[in-house]
C-alpha atoms as a PDB file:
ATOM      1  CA  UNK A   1     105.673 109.036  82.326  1.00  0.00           C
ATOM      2  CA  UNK A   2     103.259 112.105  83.243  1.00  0.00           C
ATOM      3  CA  UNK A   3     100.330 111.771  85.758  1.00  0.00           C
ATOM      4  CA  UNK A   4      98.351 115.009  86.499  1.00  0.00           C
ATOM      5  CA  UNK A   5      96.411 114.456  89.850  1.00  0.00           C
ATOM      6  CA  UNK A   6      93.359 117.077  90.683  1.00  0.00           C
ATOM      7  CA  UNK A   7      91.283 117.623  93.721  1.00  0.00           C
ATOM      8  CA  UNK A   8      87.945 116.934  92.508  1.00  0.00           C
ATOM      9  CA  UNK A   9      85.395 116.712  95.529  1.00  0.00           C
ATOM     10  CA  UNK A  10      86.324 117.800  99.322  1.00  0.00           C
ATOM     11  CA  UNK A  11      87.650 116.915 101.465  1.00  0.00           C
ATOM     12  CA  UNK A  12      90.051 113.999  99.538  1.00  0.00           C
ATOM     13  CA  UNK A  13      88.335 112.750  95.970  1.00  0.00           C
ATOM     14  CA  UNK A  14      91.260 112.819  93.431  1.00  0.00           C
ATOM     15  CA  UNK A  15      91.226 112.137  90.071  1.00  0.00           C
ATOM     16  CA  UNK A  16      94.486 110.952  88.303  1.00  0.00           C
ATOM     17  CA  UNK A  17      95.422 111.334  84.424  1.00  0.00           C
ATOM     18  CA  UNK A  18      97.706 109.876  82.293  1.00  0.00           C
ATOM     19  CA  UNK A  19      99.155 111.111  79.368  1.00  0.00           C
ATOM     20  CA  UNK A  20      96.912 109.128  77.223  1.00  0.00           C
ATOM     21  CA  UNK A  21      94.021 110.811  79.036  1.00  0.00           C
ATOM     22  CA  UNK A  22      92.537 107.955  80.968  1.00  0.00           C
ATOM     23  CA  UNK A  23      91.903 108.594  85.088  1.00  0.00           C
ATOM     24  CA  UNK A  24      90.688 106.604  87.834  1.00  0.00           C
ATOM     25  CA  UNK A  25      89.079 108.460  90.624  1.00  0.00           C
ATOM     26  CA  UNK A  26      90.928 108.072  94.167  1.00  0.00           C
ATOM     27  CA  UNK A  27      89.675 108.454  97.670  1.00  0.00           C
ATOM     28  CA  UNK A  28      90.535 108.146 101.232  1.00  0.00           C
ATOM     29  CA  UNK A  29      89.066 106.096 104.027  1.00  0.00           C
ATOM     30  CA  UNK A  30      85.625 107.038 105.634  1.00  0.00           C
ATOM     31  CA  UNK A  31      87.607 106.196 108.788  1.00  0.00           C
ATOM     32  CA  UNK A  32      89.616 109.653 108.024  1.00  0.00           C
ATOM     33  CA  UNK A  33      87.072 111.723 106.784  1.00  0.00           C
ATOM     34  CA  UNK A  34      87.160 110.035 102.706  1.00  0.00           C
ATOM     35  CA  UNK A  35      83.805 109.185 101.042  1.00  0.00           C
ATOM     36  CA  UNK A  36      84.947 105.524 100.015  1.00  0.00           C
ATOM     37  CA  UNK A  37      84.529 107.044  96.285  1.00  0.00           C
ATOM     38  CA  UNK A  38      87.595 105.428  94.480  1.00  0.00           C
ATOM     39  CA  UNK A  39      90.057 103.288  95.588  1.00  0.00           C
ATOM     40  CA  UNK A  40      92.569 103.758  98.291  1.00  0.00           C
ATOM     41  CA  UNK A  41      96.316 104.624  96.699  1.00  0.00           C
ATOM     42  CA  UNK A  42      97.576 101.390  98.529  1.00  0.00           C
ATOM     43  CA  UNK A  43      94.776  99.619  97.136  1.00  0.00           C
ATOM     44  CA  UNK A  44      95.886 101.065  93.864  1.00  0.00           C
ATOM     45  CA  UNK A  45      99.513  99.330  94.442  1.00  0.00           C
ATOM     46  CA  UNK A  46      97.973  96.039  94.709  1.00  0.00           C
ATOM     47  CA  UNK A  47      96.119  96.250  91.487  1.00  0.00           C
ATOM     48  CA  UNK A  48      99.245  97.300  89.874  1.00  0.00           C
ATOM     49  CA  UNK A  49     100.536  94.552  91.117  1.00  0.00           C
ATOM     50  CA  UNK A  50      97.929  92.247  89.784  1.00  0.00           C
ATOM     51  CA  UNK A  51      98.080  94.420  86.422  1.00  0.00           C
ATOM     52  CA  UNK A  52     101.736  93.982  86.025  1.00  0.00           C
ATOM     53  CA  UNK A  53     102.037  90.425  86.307  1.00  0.00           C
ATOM     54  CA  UNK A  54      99.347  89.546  84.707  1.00  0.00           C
ATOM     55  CA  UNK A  55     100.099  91.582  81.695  1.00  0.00           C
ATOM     56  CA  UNK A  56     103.550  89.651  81.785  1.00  0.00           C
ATOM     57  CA  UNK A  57     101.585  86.299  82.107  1.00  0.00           C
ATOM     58  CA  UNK A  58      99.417  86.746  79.662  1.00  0.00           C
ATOM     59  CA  UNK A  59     102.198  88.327  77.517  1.00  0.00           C
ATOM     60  CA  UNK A  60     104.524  85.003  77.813  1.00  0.00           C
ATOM     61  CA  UNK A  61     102.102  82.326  77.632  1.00  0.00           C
ATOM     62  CA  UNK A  62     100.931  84.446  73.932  1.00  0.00           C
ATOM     63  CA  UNK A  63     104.333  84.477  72.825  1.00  0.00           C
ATOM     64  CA  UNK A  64     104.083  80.095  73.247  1.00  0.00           C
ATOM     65  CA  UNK A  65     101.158  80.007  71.060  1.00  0.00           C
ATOM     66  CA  UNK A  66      99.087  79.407  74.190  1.00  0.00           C
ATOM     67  CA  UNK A  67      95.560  80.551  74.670  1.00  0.00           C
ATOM     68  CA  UNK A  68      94.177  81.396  77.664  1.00  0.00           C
ATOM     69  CA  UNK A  69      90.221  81.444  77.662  1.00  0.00           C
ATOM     70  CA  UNK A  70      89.803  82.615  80.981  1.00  0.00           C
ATOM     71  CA  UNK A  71      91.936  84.780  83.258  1.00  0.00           C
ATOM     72  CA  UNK A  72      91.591  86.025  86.953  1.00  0.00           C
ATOM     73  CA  UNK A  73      93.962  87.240  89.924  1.00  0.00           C
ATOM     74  CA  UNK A  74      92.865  87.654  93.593  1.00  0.00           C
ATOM     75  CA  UNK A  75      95.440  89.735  96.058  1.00  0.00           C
ATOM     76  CA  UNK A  76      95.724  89.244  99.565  1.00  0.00           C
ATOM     77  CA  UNK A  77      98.351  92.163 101.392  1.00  0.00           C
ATOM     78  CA  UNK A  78      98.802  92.756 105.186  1.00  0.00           C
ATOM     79  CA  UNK A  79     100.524  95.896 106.114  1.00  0.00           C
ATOM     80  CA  UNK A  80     102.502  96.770 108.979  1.00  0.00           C
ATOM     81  CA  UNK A  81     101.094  98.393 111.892  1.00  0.00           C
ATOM     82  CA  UNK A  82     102.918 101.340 112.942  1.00  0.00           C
ATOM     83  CA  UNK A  83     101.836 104.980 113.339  1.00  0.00           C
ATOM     84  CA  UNK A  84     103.958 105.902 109.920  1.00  0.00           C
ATOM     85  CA  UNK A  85     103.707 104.310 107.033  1.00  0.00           C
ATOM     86  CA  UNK A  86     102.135 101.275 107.058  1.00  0.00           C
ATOM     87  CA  UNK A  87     104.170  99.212 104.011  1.00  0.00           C
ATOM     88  CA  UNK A  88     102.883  96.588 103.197  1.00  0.00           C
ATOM     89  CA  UNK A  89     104.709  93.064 104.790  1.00  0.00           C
ATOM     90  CA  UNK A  90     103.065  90.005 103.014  1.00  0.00           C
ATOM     91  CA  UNK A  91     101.338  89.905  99.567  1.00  0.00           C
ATOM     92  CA  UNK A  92      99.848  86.770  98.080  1.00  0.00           C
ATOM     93  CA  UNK A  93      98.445  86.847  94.280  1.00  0.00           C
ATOM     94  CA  UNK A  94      96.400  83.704  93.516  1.00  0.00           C
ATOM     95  CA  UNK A  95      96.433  83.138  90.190  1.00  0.00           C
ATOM     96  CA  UNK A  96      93.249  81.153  88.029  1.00  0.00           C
ATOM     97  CA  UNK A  97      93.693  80.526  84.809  1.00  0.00           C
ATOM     98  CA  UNK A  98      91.388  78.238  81.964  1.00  0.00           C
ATOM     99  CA  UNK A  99      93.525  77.203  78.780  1.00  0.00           C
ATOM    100  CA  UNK A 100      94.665  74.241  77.079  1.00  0.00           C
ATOM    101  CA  UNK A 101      98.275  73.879  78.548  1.00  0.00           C
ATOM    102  CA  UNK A 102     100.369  72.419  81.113  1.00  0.00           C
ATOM    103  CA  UNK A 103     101.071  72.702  84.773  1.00  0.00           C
ATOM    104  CA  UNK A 104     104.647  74.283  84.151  1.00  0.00           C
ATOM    105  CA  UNK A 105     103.944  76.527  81.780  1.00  0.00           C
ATOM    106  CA  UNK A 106     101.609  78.879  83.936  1.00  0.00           C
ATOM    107  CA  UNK A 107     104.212  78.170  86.774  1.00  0.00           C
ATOM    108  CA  UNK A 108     106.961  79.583  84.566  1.00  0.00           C
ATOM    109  CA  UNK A 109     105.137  82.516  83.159  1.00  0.00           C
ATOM    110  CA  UNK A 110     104.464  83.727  87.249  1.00  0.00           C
ATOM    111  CA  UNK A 111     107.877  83.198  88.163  1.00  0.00           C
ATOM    112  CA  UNK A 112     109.471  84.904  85.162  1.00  0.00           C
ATOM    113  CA  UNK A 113     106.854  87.803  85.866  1.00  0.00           C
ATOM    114  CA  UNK A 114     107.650  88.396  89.811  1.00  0.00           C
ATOM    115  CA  UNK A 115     111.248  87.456  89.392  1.00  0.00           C
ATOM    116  CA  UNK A 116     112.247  89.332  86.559  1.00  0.00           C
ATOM    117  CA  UNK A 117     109.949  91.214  84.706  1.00  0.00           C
ATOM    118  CA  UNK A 118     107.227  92.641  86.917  1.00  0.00           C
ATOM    119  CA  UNK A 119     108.473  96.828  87.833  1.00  0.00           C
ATOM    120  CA  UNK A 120     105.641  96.689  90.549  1.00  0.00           C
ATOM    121  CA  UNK A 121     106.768  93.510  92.049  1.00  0.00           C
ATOM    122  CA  UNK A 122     110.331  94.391  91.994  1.00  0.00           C
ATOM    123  CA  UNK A 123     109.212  97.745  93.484  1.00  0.00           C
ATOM    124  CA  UNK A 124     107.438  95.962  95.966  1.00  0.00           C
ATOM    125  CA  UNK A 125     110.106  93.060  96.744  1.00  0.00           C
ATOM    126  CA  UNK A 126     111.802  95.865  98.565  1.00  0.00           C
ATOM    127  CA  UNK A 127     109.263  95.855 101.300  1.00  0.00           C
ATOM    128  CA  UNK A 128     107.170  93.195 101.423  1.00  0.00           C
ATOM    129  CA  UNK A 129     107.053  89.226 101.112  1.00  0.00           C
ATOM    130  CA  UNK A 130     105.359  88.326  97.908  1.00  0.00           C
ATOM    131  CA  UNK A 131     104.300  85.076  97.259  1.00  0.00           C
ATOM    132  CA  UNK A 132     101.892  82.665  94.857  1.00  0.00           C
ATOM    133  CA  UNK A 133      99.852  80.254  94.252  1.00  0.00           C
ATOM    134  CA  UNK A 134      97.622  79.375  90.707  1.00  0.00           C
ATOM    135  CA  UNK A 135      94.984  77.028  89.992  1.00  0.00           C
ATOM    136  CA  UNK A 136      94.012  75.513  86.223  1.00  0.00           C
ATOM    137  CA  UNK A 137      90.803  76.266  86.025  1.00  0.00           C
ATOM    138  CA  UNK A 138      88.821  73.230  84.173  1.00  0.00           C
END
């Protein structure tokens, strides 16, 4: 895995690349002097979570012939608040999800994601509380 990361804008607009050539722009906080541009790097975290284990998700429930017509993940994170880094402590993903299928099968898809599958949440696990919840969406 190669990233190439470039100062685009003063005083901290970023732009990352991967080796396929896509980049997402990346900024800092107005607070410290950013221009609210891109997302934050933590935020970027979070949506990897969210990315991860939804790829994972989606992934298993495909594998069981199961078709999901409608897919959606909100993250909630609290950080600690400390003058270093502030890791983050507590993470909830709520999961929605529209498909013709039961209960335990989106139940098993999370858990197999964040328990065993998921690098970010694994990553993550290290610091940080993660829990879930999910919702069939009618």
């Amino acid at each position: 895995m190669n990233i190439k990361l470039s100062r685009i804008e003063s005083p901290y607009v970023l732009e990352a690349t991967n080796e396929s050539g896509n980049s997402i722009r990346i900024d800092a906080s107005p607070e410290i002097g950013g221009k609210n541009s891109g997302p934050r790097p933590m935020e970027l975290l979070i949506m990897g979570l969210a990315g991860c284990s939804s790829i994972d998700v989606l992934m298993i429930l495909n594998k069981h012939r199961i078709e999901v017509k409608d897919y959606s993940v909100e993250v909630d994170a609290e950080r600690e608040k400390v003058e270093e880094a502030n890791l983050f402590k507590n993470i909830h993903l709520k999961f929605k999800v529209k498909g013709d299928f039961k209960e335990e099968q989106v139940k098993r898809a999370i858990d197999l994601s964040l328990e065993k599958y998921c690098s970010v949440a694994k990553t993550l696990e290290k610091t940080a509380k993660i829990t879930y919840e999910f919702e069939l969406v009618s």
